[in-house]
N, C-alpha and C. Protein backbone atom coordinates (compact mmCIF):
# COMPACT_ATOMS: atom_id res chain seq x y z
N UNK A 1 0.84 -1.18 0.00
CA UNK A 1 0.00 0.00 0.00
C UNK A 1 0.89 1.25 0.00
N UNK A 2 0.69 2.29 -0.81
CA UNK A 2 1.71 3.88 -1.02
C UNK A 2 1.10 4.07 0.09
N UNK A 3 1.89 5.25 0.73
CA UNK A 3 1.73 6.52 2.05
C UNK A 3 0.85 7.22 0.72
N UNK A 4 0.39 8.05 1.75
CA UNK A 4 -0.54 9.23 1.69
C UNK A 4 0.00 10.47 1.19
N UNK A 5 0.06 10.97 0.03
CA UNK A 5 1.19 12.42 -0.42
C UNK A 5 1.08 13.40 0.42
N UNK A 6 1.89 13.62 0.90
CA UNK A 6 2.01 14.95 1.83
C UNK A 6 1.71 15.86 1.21
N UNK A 7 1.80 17.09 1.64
CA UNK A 7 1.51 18.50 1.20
C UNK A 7 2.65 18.42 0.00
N UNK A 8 3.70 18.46 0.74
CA UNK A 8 5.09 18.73 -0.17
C UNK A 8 4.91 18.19 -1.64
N UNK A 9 4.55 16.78 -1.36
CA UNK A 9 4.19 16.14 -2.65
C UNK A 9 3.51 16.39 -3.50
N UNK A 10 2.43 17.42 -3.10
CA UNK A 10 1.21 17.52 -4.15
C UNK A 10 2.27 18.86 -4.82
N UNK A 11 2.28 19.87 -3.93
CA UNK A 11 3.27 20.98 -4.85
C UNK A 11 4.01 20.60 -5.68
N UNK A 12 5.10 19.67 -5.28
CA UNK A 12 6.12 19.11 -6.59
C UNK A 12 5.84 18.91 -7.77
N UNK A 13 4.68 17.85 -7.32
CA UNK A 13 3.59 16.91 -8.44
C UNK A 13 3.01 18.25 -9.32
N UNK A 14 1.98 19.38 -8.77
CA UNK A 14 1.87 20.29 -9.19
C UNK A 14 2.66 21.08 -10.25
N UNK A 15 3.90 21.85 -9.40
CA UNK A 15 5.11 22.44 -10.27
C UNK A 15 5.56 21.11 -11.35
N UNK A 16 5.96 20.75 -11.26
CA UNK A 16 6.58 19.35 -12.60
C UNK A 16 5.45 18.96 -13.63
N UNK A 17 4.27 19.48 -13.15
CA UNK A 17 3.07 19.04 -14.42
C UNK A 17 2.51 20.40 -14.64
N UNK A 18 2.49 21.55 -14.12
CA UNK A 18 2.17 22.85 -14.26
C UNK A 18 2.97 22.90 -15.90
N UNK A 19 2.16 23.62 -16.81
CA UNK A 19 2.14 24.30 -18.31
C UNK A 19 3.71 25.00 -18.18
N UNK A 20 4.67 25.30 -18.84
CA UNK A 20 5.75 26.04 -18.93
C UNK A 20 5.19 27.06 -19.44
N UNK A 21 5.55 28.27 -19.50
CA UNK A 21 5.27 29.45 -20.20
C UNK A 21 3.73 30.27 -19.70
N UNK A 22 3.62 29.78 -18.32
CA UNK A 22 2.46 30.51 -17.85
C UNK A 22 2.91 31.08 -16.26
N UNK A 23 2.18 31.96 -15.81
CA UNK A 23 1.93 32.63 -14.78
C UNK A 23 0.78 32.02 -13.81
N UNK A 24 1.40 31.39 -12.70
CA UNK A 24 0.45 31.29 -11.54
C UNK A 24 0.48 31.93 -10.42
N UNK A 25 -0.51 32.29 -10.36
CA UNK A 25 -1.08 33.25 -9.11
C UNK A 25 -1.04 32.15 -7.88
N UNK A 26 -0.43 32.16 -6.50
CA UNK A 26 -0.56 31.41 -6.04
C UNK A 26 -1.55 31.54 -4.81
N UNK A 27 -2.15 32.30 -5.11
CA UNK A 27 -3.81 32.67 -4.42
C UNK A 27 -4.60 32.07 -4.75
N UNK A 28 -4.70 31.75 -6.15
CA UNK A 28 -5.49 30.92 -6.54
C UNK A 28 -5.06 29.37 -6.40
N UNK A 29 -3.41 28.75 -6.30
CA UNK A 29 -3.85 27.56 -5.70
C UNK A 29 -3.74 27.45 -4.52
N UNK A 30 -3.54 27.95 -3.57
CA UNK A 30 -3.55 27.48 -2.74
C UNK A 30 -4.46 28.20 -1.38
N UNK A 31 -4.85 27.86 -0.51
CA UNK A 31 -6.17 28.23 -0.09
C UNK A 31 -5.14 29.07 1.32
N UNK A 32 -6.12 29.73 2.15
CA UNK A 32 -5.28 31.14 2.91
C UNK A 32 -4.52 30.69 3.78
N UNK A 33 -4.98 28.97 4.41
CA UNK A 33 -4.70 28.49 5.56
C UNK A 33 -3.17 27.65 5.10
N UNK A 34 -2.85 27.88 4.13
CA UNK A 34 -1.92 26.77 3.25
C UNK A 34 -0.88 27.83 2.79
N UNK A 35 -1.22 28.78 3.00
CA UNK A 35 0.06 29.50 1.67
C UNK A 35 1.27 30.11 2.00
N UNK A 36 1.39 29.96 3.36
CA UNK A 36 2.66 30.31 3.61
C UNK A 36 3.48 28.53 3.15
N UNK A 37 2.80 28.09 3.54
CA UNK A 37 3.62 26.50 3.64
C UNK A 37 3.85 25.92 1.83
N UNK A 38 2.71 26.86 0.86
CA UNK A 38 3.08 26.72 -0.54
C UNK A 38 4.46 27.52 -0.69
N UNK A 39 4.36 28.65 -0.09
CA UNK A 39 5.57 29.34 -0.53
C UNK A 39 6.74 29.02 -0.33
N UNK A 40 6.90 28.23 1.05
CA UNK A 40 7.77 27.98 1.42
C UNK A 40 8.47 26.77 0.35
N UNK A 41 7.38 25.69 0.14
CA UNK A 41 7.39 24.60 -0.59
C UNK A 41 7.96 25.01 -1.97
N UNK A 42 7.66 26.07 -2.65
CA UNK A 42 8.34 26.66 -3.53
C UNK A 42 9.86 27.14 -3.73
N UNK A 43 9.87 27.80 -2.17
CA UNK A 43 11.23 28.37 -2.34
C UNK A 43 12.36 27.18 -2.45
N UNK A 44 11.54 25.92 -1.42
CA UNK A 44 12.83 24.96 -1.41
C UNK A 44 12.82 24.15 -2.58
N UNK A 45 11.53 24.27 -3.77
CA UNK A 45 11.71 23.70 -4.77
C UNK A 45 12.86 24.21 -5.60
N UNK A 46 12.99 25.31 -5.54
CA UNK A 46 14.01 26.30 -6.42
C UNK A 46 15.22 26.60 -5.59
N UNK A 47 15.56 26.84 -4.66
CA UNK A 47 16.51 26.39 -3.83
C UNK A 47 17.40 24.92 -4.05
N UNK A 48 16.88 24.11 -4.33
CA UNK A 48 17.66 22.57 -4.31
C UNK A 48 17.25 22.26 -5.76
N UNK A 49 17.07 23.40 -7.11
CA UNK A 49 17.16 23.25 -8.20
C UNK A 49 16.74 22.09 -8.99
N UNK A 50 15.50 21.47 -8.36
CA UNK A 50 14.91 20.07 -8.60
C UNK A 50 14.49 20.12 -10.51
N UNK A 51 14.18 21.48 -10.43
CA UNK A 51 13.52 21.80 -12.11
C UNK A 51 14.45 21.93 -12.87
N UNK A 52 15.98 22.28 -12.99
CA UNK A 52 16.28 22.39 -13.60
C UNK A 52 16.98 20.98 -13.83
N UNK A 53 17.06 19.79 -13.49
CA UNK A 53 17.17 18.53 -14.05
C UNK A 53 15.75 18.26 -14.74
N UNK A 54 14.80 18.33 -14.77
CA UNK A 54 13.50 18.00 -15.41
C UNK A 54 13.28 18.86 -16.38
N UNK A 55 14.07 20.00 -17.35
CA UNK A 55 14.73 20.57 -18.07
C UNK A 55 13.88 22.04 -18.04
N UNK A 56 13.03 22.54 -16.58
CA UNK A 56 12.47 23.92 -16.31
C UNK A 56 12.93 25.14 -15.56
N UNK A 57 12.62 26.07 -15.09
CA UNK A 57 12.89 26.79 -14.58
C UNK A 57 11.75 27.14 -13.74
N UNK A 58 11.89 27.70 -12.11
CA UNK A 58 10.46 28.64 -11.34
C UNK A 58 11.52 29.53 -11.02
N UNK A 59 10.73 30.66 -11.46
CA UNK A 59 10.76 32.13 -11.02
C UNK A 59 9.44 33.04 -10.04
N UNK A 60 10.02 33.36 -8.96
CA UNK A 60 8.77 34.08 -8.25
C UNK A 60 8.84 34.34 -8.18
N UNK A 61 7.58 35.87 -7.84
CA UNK A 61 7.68 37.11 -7.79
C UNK A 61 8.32 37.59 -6.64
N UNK A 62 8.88 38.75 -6.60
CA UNK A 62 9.35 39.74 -5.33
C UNK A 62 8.38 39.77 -4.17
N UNK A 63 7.25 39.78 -4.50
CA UNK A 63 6.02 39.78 -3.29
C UNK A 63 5.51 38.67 -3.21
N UNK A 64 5.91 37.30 -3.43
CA UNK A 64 5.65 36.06 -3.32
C UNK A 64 3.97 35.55 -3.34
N UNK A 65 3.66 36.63 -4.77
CA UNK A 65 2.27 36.74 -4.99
C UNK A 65 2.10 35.73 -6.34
N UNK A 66 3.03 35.20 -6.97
CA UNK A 66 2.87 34.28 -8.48
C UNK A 66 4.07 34.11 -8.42
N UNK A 67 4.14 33.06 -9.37
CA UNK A 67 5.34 32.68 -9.78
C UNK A 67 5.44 31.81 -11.37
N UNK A 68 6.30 32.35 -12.42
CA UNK A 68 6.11 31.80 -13.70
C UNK A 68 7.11 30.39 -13.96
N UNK A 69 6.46 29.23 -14.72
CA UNK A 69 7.63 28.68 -14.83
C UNK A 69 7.83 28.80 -16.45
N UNK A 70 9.31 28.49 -16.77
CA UNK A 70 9.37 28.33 -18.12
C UNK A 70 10.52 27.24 -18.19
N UNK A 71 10.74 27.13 -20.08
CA UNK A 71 11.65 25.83 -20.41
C UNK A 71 13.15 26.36 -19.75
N UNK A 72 13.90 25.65 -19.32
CA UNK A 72 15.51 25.82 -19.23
C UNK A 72 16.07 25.03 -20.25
N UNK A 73 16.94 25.70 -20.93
CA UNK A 73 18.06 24.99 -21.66
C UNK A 73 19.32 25.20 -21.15
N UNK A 74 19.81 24.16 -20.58
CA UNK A 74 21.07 24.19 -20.36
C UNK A 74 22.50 24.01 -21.43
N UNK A 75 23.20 24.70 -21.07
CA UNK A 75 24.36 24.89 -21.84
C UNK A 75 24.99 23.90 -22.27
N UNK A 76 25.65 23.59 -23.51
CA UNK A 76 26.61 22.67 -24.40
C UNK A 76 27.65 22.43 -23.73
């Protein structure tokens, strides 16, 4: 029987299947009681550079109000 996805997990799962080349508002996913713990979940996604082996990039805003992802190409 799998464990139960944590919070952490659903964000990952989220960011890694989230559209490249769009803007998410993260008000809209995540609900008021949750969003410091999305943000956080974010920062350490991009912090320990998990996207840029899965060949993306997250960028967030200065006011940790959205955040866009797009393609990364890494260098030759």
């Amino acid at each position: 029987m799998r464990p139960e996805p944590t919070y952490r997990d659903k964000v990952y799962r989220f960011l890694i299947e989230a559209e490249t080349g769009k803007r998410y508002e993260i008000a809209k996913l995540a609900k008021k009681t949750s969003r410091e713990e999305f943000i956080q979940v974010l920062k350490d996604f991009i912090q320990f550079r998990d996207c840029e082996v899965m060949g993306f990039e997250v960028e967030i805003s200065s006011d940790f109000k959205a955040f866009y992802k797009k393609h990364y190409l890494q260098p030759v």
